[in-house]
Protein backbone atom coordinates (compact mmCIF):
# COMPACT_ATOMS: atom_id res chain seq x y z
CA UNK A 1 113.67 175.41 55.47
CA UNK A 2 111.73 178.92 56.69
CA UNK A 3 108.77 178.71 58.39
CA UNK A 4 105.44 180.42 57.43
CA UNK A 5 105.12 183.87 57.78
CA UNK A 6 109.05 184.93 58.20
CA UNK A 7 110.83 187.00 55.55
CA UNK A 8 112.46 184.53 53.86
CA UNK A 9 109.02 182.33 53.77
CA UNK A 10 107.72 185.87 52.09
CA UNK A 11 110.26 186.46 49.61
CA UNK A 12 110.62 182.81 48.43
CA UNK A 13 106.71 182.61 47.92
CA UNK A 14 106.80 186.01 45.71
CA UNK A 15 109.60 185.04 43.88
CA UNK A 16 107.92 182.02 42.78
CA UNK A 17 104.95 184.25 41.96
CA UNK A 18 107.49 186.24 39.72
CA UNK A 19 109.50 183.68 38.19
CA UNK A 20 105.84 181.76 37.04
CA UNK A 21 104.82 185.16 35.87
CA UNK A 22 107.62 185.57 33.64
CA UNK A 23 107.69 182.58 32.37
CA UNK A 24 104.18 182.22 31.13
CA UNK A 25 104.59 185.79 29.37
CA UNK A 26 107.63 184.42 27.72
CA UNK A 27 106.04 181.24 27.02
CA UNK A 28 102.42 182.05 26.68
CA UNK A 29 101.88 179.24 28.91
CA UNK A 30 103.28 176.45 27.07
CA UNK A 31 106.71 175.04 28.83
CA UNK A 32 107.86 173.16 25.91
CA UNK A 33 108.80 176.68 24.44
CA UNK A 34 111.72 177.43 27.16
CA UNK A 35 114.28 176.01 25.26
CA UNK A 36 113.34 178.10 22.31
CA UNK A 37 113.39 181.43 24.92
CA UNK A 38 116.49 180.42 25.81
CA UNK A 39 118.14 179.88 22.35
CA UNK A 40 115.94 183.26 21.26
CA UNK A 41 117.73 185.24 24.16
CA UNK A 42 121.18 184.21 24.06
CA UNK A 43 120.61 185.84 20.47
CA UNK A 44 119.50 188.57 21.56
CA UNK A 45 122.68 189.03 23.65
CA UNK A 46 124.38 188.37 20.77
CA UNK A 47 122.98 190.74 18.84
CA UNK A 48 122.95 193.33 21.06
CA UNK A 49 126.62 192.74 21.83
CA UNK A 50 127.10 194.14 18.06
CA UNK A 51 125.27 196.87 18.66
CA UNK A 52 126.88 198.11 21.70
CA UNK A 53 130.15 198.31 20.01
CA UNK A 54 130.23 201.16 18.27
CA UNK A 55 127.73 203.23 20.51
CA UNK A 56 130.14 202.94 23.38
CA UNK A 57 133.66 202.39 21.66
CA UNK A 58 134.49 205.90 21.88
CA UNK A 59 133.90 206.28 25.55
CA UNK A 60 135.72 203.07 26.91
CA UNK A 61 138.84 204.71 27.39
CA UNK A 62 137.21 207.50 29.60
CA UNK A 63 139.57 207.46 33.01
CA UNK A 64 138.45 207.74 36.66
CA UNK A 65 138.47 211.54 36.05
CA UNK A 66 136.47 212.01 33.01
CA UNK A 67 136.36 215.60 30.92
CA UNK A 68 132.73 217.68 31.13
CA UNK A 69 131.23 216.32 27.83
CA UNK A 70 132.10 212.29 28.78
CA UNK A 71 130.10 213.37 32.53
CA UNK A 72 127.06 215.25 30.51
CA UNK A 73 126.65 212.02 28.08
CA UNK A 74 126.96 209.17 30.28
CA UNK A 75 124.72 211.18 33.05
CA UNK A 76 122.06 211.95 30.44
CA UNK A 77 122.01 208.09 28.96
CA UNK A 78 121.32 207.16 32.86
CA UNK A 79 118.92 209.52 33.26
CA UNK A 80 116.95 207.64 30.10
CA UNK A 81 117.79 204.75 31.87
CA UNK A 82 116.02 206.31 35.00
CA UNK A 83 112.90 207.57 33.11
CA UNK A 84 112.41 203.68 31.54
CA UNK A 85 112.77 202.18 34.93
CA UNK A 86 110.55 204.35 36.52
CA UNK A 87 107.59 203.89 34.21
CA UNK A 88 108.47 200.00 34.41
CA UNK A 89 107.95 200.58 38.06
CA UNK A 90 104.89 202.62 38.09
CA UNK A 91 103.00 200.25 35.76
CA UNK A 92 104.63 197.10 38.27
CA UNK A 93 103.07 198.91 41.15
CA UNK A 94 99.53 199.73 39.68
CA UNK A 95 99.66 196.16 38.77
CA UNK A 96 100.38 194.72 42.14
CA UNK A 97 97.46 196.98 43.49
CA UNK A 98 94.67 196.14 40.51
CA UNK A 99 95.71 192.98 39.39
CA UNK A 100 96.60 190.75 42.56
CA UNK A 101 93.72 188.44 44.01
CA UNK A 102 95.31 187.80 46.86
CA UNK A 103 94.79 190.34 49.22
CA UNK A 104 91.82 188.99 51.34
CA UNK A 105 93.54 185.68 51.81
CA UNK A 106 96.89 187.77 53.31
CA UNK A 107 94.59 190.39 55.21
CA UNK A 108 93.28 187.38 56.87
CA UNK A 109 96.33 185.43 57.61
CA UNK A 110 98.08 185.70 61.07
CA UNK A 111 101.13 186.89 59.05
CA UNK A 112 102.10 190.55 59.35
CA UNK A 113 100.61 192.17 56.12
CA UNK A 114 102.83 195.13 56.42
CA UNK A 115 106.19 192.86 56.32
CA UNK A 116 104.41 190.67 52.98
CA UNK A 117 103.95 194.19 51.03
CA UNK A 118 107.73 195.45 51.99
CA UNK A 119 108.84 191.97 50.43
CA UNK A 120 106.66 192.65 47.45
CA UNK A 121 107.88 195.87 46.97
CA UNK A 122 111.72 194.65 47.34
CA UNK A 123 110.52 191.55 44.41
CA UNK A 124 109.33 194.12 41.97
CA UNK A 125 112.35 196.47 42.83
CA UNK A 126 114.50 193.25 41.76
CA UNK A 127 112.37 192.49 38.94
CA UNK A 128 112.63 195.75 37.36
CA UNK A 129 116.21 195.73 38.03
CA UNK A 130 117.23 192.32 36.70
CA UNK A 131 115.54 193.54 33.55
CA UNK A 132 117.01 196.67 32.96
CA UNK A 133 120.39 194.73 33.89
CA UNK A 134 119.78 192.34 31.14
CA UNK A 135 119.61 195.65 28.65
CA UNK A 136 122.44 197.32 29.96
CA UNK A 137 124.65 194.37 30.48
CA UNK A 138 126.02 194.10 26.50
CA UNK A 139 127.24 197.83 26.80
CA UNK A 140 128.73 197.33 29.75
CA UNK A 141 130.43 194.08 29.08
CA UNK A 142 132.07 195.86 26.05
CA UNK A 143 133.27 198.56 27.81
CA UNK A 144 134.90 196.31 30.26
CA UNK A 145 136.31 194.47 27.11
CA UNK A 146 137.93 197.25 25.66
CA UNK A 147 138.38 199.53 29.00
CA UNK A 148 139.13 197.94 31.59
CA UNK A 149 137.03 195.78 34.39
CA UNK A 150 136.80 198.96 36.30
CA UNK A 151 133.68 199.32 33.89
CA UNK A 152 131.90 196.48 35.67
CA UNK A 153 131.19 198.92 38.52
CA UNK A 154 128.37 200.06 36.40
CA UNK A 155 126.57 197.03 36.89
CA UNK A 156 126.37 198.21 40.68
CA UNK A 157 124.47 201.69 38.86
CA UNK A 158 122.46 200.35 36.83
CA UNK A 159 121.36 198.55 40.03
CA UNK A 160 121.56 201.63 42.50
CA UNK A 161 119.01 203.34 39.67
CA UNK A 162 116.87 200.80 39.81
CA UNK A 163 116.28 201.07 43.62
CA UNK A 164 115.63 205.18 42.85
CA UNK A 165 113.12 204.43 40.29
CA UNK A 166 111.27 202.07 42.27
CA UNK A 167 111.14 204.30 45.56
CA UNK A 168 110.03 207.16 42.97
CA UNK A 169 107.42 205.18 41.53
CA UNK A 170 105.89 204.01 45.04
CA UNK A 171 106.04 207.39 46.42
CA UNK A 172 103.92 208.95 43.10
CA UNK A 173 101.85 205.79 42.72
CA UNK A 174 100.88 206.05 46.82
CA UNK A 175 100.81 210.16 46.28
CA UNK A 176 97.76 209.79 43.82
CA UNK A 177 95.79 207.34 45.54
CA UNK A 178 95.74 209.91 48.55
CA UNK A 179 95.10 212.50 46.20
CA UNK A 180 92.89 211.32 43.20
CA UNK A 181 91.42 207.77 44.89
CA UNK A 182 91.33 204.44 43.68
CA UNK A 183 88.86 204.74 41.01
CA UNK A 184 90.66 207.53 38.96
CA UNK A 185 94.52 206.21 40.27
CA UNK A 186 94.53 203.15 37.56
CA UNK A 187 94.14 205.58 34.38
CA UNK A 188 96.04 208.30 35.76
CA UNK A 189 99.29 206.04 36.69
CA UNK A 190 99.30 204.63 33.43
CA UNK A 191 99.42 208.15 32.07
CA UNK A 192 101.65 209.28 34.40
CA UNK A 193 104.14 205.87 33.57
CA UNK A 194 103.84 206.07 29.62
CA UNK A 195 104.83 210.18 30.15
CA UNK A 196 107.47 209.46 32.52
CA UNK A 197 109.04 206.42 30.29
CA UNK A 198 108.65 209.01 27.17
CA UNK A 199 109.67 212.17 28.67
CA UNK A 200 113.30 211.97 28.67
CA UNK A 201 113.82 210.41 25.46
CA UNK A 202 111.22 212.65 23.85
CA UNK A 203 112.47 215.75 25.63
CA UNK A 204 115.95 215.15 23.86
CA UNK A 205 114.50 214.66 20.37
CA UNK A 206 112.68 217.74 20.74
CA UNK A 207 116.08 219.58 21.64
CA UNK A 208 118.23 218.07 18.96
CA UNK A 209 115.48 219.00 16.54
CA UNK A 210 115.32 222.39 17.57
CA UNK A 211 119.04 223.02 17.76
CA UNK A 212 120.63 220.49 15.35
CA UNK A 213 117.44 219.83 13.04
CA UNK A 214 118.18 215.94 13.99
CA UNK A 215 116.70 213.28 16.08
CA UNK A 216 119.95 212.07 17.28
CA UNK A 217 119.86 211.96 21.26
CA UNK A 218 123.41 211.49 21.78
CA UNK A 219 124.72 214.65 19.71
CA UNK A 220 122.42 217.08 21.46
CA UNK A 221 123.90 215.32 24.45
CA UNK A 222 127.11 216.08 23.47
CA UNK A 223 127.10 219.62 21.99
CA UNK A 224 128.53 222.15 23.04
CA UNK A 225 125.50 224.34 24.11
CA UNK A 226 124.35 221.69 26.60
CA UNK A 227 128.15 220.97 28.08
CA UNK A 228 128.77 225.00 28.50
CA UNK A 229 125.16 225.29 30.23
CA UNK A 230 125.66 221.75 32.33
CA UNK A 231 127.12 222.28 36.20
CA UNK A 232 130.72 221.79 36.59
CA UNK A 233 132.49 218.59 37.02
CA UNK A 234 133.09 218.89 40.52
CA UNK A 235 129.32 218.61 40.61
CA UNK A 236 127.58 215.96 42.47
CA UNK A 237 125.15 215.42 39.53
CA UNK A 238 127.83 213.28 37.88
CA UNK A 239 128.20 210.94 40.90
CA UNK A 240 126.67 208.20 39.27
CA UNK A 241 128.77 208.48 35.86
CA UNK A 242 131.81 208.33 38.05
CA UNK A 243 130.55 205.74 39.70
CA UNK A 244 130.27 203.67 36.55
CA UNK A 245 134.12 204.39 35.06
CA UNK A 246 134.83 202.70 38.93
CA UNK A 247 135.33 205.42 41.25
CA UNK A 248 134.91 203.88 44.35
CA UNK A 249 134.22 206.92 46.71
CA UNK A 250 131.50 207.64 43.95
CA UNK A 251 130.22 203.93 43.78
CA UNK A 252 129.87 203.70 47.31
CA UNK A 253 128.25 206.81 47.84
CA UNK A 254 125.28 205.96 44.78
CA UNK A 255 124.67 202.61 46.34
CA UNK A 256 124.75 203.58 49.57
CA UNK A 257 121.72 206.67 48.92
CA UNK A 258 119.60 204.78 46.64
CA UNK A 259 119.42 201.87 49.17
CA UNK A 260 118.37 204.33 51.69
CA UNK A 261 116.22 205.82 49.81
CA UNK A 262 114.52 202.66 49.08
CA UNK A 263 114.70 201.28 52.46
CA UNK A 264 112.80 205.05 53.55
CA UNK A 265 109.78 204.31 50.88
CA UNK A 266 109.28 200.77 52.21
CA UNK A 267 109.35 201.97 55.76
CA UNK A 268 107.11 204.86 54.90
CA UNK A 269 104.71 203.25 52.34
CA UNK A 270 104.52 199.71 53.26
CA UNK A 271 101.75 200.08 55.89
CA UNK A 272 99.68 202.35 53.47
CA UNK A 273 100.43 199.56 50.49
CA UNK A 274 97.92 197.17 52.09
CA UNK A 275 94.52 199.98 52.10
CA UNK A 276 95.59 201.55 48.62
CA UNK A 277 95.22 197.52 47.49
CA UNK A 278 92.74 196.92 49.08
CA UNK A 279 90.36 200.34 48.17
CA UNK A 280 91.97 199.23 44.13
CA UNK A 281 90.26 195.55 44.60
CA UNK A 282 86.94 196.85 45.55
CA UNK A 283 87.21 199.08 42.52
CA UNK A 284 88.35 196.22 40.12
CA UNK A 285 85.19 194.42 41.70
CA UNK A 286 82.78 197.21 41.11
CA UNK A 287 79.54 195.98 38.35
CA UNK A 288 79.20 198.51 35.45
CA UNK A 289 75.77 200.90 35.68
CA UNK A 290 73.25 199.85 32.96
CA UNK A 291 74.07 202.13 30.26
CA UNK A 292 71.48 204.45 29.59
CA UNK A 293 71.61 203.94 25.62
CA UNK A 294 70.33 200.69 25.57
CA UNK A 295 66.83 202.01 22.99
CA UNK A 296 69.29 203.82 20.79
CA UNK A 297 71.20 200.09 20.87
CA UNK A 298 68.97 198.49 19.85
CA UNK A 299 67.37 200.22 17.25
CA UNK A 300 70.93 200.66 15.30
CA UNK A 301 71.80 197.78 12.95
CA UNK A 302 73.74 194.59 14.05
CA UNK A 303 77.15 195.98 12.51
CA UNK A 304 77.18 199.05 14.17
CA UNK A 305 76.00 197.53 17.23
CA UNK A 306 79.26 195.11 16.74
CA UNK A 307 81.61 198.10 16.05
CA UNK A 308 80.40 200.19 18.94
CA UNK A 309 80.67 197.25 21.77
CA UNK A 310 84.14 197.15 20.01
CA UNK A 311 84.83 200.69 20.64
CA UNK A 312 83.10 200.85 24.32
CA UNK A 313 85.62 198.07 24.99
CA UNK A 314 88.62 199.31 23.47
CA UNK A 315 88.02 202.31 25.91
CA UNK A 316 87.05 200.69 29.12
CA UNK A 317 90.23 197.90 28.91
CA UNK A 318 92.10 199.00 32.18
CA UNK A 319 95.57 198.28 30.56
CA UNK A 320 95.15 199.83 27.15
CA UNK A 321 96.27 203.07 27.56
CA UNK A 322 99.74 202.51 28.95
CA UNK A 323 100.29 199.70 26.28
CA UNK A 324 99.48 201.92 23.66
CA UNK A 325 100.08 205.16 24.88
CA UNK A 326 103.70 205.39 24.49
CA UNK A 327 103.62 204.89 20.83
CA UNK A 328 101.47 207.50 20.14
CA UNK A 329 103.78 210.06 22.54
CA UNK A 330 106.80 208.84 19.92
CA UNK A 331 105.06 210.49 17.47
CA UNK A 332 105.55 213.86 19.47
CA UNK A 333 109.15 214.21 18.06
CA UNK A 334 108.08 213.60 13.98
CA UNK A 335 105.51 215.79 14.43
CA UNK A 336 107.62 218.63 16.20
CA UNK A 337 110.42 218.26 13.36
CA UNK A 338 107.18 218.29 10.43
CA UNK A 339 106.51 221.42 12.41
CA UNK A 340 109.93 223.21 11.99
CA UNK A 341 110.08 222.02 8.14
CA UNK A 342 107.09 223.84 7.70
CA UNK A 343 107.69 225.78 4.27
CA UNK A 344 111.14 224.55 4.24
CA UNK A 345 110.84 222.01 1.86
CA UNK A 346 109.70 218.05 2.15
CA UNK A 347 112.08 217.07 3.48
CA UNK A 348 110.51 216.89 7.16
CA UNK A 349 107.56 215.00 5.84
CA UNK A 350 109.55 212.57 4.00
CA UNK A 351 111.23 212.34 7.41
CA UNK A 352 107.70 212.04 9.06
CA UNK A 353 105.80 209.68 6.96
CA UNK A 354 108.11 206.06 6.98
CA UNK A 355 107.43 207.05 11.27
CA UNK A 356 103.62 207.22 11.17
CA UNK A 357 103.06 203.94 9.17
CA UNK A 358 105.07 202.44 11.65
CA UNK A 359 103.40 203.13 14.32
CA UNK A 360 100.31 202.46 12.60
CA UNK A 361 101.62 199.18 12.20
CA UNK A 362 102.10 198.76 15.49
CA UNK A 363 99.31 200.21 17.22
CA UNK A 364 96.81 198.47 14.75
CA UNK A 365 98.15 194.95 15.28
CA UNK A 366 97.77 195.36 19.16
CA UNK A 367 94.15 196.69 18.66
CA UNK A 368 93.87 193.71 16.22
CA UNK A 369 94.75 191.45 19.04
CA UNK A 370 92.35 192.79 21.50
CA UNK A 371 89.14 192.81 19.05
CA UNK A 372 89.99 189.75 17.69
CA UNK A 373 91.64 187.09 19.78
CA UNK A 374 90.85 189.03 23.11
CA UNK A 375 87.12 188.69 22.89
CA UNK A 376 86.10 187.49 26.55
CA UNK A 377 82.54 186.03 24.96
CA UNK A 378 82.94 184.19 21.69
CA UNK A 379 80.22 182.50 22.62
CA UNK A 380 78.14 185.28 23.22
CA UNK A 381 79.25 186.62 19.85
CA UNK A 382 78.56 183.19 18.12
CA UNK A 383 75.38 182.92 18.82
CA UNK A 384 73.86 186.10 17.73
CA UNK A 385 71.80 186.46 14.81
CA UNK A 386 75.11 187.95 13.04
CA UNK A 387 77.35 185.64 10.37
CA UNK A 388 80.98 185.15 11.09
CA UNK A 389 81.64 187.16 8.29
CA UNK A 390 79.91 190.70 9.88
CA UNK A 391 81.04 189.95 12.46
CA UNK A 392 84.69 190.21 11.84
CA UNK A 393 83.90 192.87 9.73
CA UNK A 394 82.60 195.07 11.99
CA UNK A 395 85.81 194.70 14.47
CA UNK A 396 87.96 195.80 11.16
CA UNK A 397 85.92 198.64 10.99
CA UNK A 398 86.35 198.86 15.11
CA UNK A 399 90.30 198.93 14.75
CA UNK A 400 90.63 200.93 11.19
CA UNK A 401 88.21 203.34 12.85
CA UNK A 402 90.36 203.74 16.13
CA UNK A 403 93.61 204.10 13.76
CA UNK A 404 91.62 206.98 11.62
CA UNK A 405 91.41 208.67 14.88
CA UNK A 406 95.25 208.69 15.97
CA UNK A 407 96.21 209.26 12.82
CA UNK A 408 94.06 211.43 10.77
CA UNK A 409 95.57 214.80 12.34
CA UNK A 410 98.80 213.96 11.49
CA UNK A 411 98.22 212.93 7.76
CA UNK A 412 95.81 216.47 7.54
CA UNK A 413 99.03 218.71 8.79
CA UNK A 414 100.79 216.84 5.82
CA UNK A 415 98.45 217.90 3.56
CA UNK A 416 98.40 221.62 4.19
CA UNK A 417 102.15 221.25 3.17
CA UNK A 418 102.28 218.30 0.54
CA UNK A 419 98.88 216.79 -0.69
CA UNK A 420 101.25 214.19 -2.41
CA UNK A 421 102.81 213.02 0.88
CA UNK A 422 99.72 213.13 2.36
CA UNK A 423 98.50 210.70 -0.12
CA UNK A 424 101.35 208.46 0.56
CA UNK A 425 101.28 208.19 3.87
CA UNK A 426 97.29 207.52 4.35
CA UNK A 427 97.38 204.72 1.93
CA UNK A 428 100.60 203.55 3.65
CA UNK A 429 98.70 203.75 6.91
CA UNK A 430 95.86 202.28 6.09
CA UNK A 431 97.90 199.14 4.28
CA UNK A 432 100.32 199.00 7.27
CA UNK A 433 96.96 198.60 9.24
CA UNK A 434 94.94 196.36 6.78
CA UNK A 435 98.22 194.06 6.99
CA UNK A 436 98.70 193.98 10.81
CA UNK A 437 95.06 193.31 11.19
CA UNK A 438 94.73 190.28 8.24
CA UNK A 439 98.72 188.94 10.00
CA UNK A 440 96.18 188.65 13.96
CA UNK A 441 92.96 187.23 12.24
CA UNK A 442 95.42 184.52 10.06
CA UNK A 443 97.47 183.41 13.39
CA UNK A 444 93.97 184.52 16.19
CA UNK A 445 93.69 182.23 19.31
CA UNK A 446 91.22 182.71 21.85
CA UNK A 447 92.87 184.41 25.12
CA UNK A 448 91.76 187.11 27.13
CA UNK A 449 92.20 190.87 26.74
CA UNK A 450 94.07 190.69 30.26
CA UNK A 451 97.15 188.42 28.97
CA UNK A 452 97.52 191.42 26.49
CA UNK A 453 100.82 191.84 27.50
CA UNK A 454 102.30 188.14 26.17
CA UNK A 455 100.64 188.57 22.94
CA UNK A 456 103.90 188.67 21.76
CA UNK A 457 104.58 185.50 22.46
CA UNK A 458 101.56 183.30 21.10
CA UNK A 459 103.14 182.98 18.24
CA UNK A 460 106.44 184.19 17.04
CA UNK A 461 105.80 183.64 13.53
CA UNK A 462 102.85 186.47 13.58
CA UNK A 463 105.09 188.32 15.67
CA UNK A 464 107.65 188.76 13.06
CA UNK A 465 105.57 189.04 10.58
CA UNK A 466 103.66 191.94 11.84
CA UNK A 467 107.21 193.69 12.62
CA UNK A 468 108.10 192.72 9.13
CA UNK A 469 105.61 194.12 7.43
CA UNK A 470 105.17 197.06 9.36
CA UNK A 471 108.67 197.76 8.12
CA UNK A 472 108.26 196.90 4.69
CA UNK A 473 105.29 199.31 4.52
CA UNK A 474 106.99 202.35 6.13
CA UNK A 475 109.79 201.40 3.24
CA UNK A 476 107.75 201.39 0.88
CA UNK A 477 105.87 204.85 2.10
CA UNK A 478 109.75 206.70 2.89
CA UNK A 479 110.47 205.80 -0.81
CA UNK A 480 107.11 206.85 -2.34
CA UNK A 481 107.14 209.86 -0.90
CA UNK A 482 110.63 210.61 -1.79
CA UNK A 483 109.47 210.16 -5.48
CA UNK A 484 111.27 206.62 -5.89
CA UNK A 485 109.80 203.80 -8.48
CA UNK A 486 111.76 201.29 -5.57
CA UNK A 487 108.88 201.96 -4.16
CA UNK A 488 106.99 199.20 -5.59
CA UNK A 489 109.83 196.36 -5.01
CA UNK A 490 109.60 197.22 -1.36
CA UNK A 491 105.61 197.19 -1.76
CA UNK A 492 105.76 194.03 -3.23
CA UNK A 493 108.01 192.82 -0.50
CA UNK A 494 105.61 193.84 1.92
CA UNK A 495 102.80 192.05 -0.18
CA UNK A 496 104.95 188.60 -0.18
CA UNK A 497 105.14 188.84 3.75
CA UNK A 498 101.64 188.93 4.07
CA UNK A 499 101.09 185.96 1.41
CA UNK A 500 103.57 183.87 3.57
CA UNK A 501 102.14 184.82 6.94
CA UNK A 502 98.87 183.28 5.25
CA UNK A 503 100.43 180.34 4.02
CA UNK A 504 102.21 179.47 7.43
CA UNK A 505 99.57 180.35 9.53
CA UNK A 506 96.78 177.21 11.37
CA UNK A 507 94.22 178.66 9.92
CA UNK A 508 95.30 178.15 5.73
C-alpha cells in the first residue's frame, strides 16, 4: 500500500483520474454500456485487422537491412504517426492546464507539487501512447504474422514516438505561455495542435497532387523523386524504421533518446507546469465584460437575438476550434487539386464535391450538438417570451449560417469553373447539413457544451446515422455531378436513413 504523497501514491491517483475519464467518454456516463464498448472494440480490431492486410502485405518481408524506398515509406508513415501524436499531446496538455480543478487543493497540500505534475505529465505521455498503440497494433500484428516476430519491435516505436511527441508538445505548449500568456495560449495551442495533427498528412496530399495529380500518400512516398532526393540509407533518419523490422542496435538506440528526451522535458518543465496552470485557472475563472451592444440587443427581434447568442457562443466555446478545425484544414488538399484542374476539365470538381458535403456533414452535426443539446440554460431559454418552435429555429439558422460561412468559398470557386457542379454541391451541402442537424434534434439530450468531446457516444444510433447519411449525401452529390440518374437511388437512400433515424429515435 503507498503512502500519501509518494510517486506511486501520485501515479495510482492519476491513473484513476484517467481510467474514469475514459470511461465516461466511452460510456457517456452510463456503466451498463461497457460491455457494449467492449464487444464494439474487439470489432474494431477486427476490422481493422482486414484493413491492415493489404496496406502492409507488401512490406512484411522487408529484412533487417531494408532498400532506400522500404526506409523513405515506413519513416514517412511514422512521421504521420508523430504529427497525430503530437497534436493528441498538445490538446492533452492545454487540457490538463484549462480544464483541471484541482490545482488549489495540490498547491496547498504538503505534497511536492513539482513531483504530482512530472507524474501527470508521464499519465498523459502513457495515455497518448496506449492509444496510438491500440491504432498501430493491427498493422503490426500482421506484419509479425506474415514476417516474422522481429516485427513486434515496432511496438517498442510506436512507444519511443510517443515519448517524442509528448516532450515536443510540453516544450511548445510551455514555449507559448512564456511567450503569448495564458489568456491567448488556449486558442493558439489548439491552432497550433489541429496544424500540427494536419500538417504531415496534408503536406503529402499536396505533393502527390502536384506531382502525381493523386491524393494517395503512400505513392508520393514511394516515388522515385522523393527516394532520389531522401538522405542515404546509412542515414540516421531511418533509425526508427530499422528499429521497427527489429534491429536491435537501432531499437535500443530510439528508446533509449526518446526516454531521455522525455525524462529532460519533465526535469525542465515540471516546476514551470504548476504557474502556467495556475495563471490558465485564473483565466478560465475570469467574468465576461458587459458587452457594449446590449441597446442594439435589444431592439433586434427575438429570432435574431436567438441566432446571434448562438453565434457569440459558437465563437467563445474554448474547445471548438480544435474539434472542428481539423476538418476544415482537410479540405486544404480538395481545394489545392480543384486548383490544378482549373480549365482542365471536371474532373477535379467531381473529385472535390462528394469531399465538401462530407465535411459538411460532419462539421454541421457537431455544431448541431452544441446549439442544440449543449445549451448550458434551457431554462433560461424556456422561459422567454419565445415558442419552442423559434426557438429551434433560430439555432438552425445559427448552424446553417456557420456552415454558409465555411463553405460558401469553396462552392463559389466551383462555380467560376462549373455552375452545374456548383449547383450540386450547395444543395448537397445544405441537405448533408439539414440531415445532420434534424439526425441531433431527433436523438438531443441535455449535456453540456464541455462533454463535447463524448458526443459520440450518447447515442450510437445517431452516431451512425449521422455518418450514414453524411455518406449517402456525398454519394449522391459524386454521382450528380458526374451526370449519373443513380443519383437519385443513392438520394433516396440517404432520405430512408433519415426516416429511420426518426422512427428509432425517443423523441417519435
Amino acid at each position: 500500500m503507498s503512502h500519501p504523497g509518494t510517486l506511486a501514491w501520485f501515479a495510482r491517483h492519476e491513473s484513476r483520474l484517467a481510467w474514469r475519464d475514459w470511461v465516461s467518454m466511452m460510456t457517456a456516463g452510463r456503466r451498463r454500456r461497457m460491455m457494449t464498448v467492449v464487444i464494439a472494440l474487439i470489432a474494431f480490431a477486427a476490422f481493422m485487422h482486414l484493413i491492415a492486410y493489404p496496406i502492409v502485405k507488401n512490406y512484411a518481408a522487408v529484412g533487417h537491412a531494408p532498400e532506400k524506398t522500404a526506409l523513405v515509406v515506413m519513416t514517412g508513415m511514422l512521421a504521420l504517426s508523430w504529427s497525430l501524436m503530437a497534436s493528441q499531446a498538445m490538446e492533452s496538455v492545454t487540457r490538463a492546464f484549462y480544464s483541471r480543478s484541482d490545482l488549489d487543493l495540490i498547491l496547498s497540500s504538503p505534497a511536492s507539487a513539482q513531483r504530482l505534475f512530472a507524474v501527470r505529465i508521464v499519465t498523459m505521455t502513457l495515455a497518448t501512447a496506449l492509444m496510438s498503440l491500440l491504432l498501430a497494433s493491427p498493422f503490426i500484428n500482421v506484419l509479425a504474422a506474415l514476417g516474422g516476430l522481429r516485427w513486434l519491435a515496432a511496438y517498442a516505436v510506436v512507444l519511443a514516438v510517443s515519448l517524442t511527441a509528448m516532450a515536443f508538445a510540453l516544450a511548445l505548449t510551455i514555449a507559448l505561455f512564456m511567450t503569448l500568456g495564458p489568456k491567448r495560449t488556449r486558442l493558439a495551442a489548439q491552432v497550433m495542435a489541429a496544424v500540427i495533427g494536419a500538417a504531415c498528412v496534408i503536406g503529402l496530399q499536396l505533393a502527390a497532387i502536384d506531382s502525381l495529380g493523386s491524393l494517395s500518400r503512400t505513392e508520393i512516398l514511394g516515388s522515385s523523386a522523393l527516394v532520389a532526393i531522401a538522405p542515404e540509407p546509412g542515414s540516421l533518419l531511418y533509425w526508427p524504421a530499422r528499429a521497427a523490422t527489429g534491429d536491435l542496435t537501432a531499437l535500443v538506440g530510439v528508446v533509449a533518446f526518446s526516454v531521455l528526451l522525455l525524462a529532460a522535458a519533465i526535469a525542465l518543465f515540471a516546476p514551470r507546469f504548476g504557474d502556467c496552470a495556475l495563471a490558465a485557472g485564473g483565466v478560465s475563472r475570469t467574468t465576461a465584460r458587459r458587452p457594449t451592444t446590449s441597446n442594439r440587443f435589444r431592439r433586434s427581434t427575438p429570432r435574431r437575438a436567438l441566432r446571434m447568442k448562438e453565434w457569440l457562443l459558437l465563437r467563445r466555446d474554448p474547445w471548438l476550434v480544435s474539434q472542428s478545425l481539423m476538418q476544415i484544414l482537410y479540405l486544404v488538399p480538395p481545394a489545392f487539386l480543384l486548383w490544378r484542374g482549373w480549365g482542365e476539365g471536371s474532373g477535379a470538381v467531381v473529385v472535390m464535391v462528394p469531399v465538401l458535403v462530407m465535411a459538411a456533414g460532419q462539421l454541421a452535426g457537431g455544431l448541431a450538438w452544441l446549439a442544440i443539446s449543449g445549451e448550458d440554460a434551457p431554462e433560461l431559454v424556456a422561459t422567454a417570451p419565445v415558442s419552442a418552435h423559434a426557438i429551434l429555429r433560430a439555432k438552425v439558422e445559427a448552424v446553417l449560417g456557420a456552415i454558409g460561412l465555411v463553405f460558401l468559398p469553396f462552392v463559389a470557386a466551383i462555380a467560376l469553373l462549373s455552375p452545374w457542379h456548383a449547383a450540386v454541391a450547395a444543395l448537397a451541402i445544405l441537405a448533408a447539413s439539414a440531415a445532420a442537424i434534424a439526425i441531433q434534434h431527433f436523438f438531443r439530450t441535455q449535456a453540456k457544451r464541455s462533454h463535447f468531446r463524448r458526443r459520440q457516444t450518447s447515442s450510437r444510433a445517431a452516431t451512425f446515422a449521422e455518418a450514414f447519411s453524411s455518406i449517402a449525401w456525398a454519394g449522391t452529390a459524386a454521382l450528380a455531378a458526374a451526370g449519373t440518374w443513380f443519383a437519385v437511388v443513392t438520394g433516396a437512400f440517404a432520405v430512408a436513413i433519415l426516416l429511420i433515424a426518426r422512427l428509432i429515435s425517443p423523441k417519435a
